[in-house]
Structures are given as C-alpha cells and as structure tokens.
Protein backbone atom coordinates (compact mmCIF):
# COMPACT_ATOMS: atom_id res chain seq x y z
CA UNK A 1 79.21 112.74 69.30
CA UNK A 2 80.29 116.14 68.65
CA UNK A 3 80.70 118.72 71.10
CA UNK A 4 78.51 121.09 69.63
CA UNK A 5 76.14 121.97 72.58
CA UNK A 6 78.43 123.49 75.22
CA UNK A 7 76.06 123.24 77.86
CA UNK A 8 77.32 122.29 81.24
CA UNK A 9 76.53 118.77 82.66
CA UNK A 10 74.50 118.77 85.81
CA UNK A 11 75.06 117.66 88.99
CA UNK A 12 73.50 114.33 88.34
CA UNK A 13 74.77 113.61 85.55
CA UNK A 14 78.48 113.35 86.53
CA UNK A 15 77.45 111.88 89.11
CA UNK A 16 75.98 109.00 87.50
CA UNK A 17 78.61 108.80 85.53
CA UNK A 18 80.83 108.85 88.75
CA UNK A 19 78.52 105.58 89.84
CA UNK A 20 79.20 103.85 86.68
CA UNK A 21 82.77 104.55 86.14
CA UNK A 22 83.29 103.56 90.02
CA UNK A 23 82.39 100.41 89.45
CA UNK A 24 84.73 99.65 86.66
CA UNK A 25 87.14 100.71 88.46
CA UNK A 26 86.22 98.49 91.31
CA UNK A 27 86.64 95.73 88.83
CA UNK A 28 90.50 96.77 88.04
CA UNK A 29 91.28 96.79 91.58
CA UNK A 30 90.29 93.35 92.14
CA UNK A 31 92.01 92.46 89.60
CA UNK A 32 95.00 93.83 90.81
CA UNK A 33 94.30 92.79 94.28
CA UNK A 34 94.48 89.15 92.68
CA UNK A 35 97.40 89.81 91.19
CA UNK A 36 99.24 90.99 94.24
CA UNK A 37 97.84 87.83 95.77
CA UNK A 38 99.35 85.74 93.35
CA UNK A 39 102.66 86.73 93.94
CA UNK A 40 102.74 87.03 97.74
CA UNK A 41 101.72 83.23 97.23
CA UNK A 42 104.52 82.80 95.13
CA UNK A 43 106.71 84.29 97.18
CA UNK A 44 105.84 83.12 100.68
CA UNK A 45 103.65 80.06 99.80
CA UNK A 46 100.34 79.61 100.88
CA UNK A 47 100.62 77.70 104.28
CA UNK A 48 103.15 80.49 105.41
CA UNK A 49 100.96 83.43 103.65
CA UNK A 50 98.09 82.06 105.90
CA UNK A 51 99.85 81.99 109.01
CA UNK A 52 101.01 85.52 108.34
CA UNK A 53 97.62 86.96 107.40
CA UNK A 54 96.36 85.49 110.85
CA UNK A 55 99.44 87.05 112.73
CA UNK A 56 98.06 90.28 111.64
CA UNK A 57 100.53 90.64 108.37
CA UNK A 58 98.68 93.27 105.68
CA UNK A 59 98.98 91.91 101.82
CA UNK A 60 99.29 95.72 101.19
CA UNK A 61 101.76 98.04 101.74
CA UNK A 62 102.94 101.31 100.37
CA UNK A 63 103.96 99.65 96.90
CA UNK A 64 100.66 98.36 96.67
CA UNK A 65 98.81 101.58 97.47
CA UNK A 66 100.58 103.00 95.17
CA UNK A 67 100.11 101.18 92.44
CA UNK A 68 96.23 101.07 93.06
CA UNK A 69 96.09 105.15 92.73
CA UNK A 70 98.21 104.76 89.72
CA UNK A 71 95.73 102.20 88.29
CA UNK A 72 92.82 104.58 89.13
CA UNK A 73 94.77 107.69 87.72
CA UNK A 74 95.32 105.11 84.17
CA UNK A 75 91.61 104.58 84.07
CA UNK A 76 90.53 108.46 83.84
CA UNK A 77 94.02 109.94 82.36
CA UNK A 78 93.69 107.70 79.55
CA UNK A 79 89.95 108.47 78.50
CA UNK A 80 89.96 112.01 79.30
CA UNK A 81 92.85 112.71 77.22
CA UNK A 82 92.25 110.15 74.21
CA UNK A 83 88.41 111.36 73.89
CA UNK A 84 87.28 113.75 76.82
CA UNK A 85 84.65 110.87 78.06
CA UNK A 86 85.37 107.67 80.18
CA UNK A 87 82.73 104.86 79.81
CA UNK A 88 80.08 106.06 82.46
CA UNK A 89 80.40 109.61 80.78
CA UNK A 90 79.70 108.36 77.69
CA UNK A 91 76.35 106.51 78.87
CA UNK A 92 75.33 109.60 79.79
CA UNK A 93 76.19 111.97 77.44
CA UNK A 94 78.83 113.95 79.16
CA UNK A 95 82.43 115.26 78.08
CA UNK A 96 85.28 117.27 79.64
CA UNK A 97 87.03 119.99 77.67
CA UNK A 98 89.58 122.42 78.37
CA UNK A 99 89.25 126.01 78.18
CA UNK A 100 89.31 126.35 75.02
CA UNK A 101 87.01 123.13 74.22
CA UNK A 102 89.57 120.08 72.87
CA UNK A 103 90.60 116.97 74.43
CA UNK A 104 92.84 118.04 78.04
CA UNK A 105 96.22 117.64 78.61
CA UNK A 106 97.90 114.64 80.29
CA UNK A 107 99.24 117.29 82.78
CA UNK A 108 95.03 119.25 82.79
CA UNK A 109 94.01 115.12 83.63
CA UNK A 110 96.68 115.00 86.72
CA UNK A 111 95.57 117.81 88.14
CA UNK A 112 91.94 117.31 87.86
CA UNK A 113 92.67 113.45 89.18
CA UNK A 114 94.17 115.02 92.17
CA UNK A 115 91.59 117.89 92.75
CA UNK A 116 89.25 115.71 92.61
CA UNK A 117 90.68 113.16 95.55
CA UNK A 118 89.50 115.43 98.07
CA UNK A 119 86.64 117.11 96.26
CA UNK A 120 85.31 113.83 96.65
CA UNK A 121 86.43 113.00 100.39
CA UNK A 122 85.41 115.80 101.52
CA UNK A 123 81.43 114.55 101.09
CA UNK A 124 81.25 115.66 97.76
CA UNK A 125 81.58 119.13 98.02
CA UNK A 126 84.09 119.96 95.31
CA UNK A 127 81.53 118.60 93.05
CA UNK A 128 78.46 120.35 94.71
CA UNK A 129 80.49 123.38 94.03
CA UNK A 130 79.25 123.37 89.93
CA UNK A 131 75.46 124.18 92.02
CA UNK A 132 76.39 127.36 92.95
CA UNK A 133 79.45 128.33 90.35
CA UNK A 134 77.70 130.69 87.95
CA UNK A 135 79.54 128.24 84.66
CA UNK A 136 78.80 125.06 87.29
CA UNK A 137 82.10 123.98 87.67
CA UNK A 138 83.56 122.15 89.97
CA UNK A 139 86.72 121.57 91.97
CA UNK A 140 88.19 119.42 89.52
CA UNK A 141 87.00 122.18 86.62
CA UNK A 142 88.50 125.14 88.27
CA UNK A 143 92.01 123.66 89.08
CA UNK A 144 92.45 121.97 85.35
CA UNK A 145 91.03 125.12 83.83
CA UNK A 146 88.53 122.38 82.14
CA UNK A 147 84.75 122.02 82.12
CA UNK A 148 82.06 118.62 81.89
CA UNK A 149 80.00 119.54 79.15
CA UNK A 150 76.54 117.94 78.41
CA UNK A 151 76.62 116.40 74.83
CA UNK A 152 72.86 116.38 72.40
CA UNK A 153 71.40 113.39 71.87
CA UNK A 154 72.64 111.65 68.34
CA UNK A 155 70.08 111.85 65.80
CA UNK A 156 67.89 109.03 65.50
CA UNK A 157 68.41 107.23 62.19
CA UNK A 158 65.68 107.17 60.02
C-alpha cells in the first residue's frame, strides 16, 4: 500500500488498531510469563515454588518488568521502523510517518513508545488530543515529530 493519500487517521481508527495490536501483544506476554515460569521451576522446583507463591513470594520482579516493557517496545519498534504499520494498523489501513513522510527512526519509535505510556494512562487523552489538533495528532505524533496517516483502499483486481 502506498502512502499516497496523506490523510490523517481518525480517532477510531488507531484505536482499533490499538484493540487489535493489544491483543497480540497480550499473547507475547504470556508467553513470556511462561517462560519466566519455567525457569523459576527450574530453579526452585515446583513443591518449593508453590510454597513460596502461597507465602506471598511474586514470580515478578524488576528483571521481569523490565523485560515485559522491552518485549512491548520490540513489538511496535520493530514494525514502525521496518514498514510504518504493525499488524492491527495494517487491518485497518493506517501508517505512521515522520515529518517528512518515510519509515521513523528507531530513536522517532522510542520516543513515541514512551509518549505514548502515559498518553494512554492518562484515560486516553494523549490520543484524544489528534480531535482537537488542527493536523490531528496526538501525543505520541507531536513528541516523535511523526504522524498516523490513513492509507486508500487497494484497488480491487479485476
């Protein structure tokens, strides 16, 4: 899909894609919460991992944190740099761009990642923001000097 129409995405749209992309990422945190599971069996055992779990003992800690935010950072960094869309954006027809309309910059996707950690805890309203921005950008777009652009629909094949 080129990026021809330079439209901005709506609201909804990210959104959406937001809803999908959540719940792939969902699915690479359970698999990394398995993982660390495996190996705190490994290392304690599981009759002593048990005991320890009831005694109030977290299977998290900072390490593990961590490593989740890095896993969620992985996820976006790699698709917004390598083509502009991550999987939910691309079901609906969304990209992000920098300034100047190409793929961002590893260092554009780190500090749109982070921008958008409390755009998004603070109930959304980093990304309500592109509703009353005169370009509709959001947080995320105004601190990565990028935008979400909505893509046309591919030509039907005949």
């Amino acid at each position: 899909m080129e990026a021809t129409n330079l439209t901005p995405a709506p609201v909804w749209r990210r959104a959406a894609a937001m809803l999908y992309d959540s719940l792939l990422i969902l699915a690479l945190l359970f698999m990394a919460g398995f993982i660390n599971l495996f190996i705190q069996i490994q290392i304690f055992g599981d009759e002593q991992l048990k005991t320890m779990t009831e005694e109030g003992y977290q299977l998290g800690g900072p390490f593990f944190y961590a490593a989740l935010l890095v896993i969620i950072y992985g996820f976006f960094g790699f698709f917004w740099t390598r083509s502009g869309q991550t999987l939910g954006m691309q079901a609906w027809r969304i990209k992000v761009v920098s300034s100047n309309n190409h793929l961002i910059s590893p260092w554009q996707s780190v500090i749109r990642f982070l921008t958008a950690i409390p755009s998004l805890s603070l109930a959304g309203i980093g990304i309500l923001w592109a509703l009353i921005d005169h370009k509709r950008r959001s947080w995320q777009d105004l601190a990565s000097s990028s935008r979400v652009i909505l893509l046309e629909k591919p030509a039907k094949k005949a």
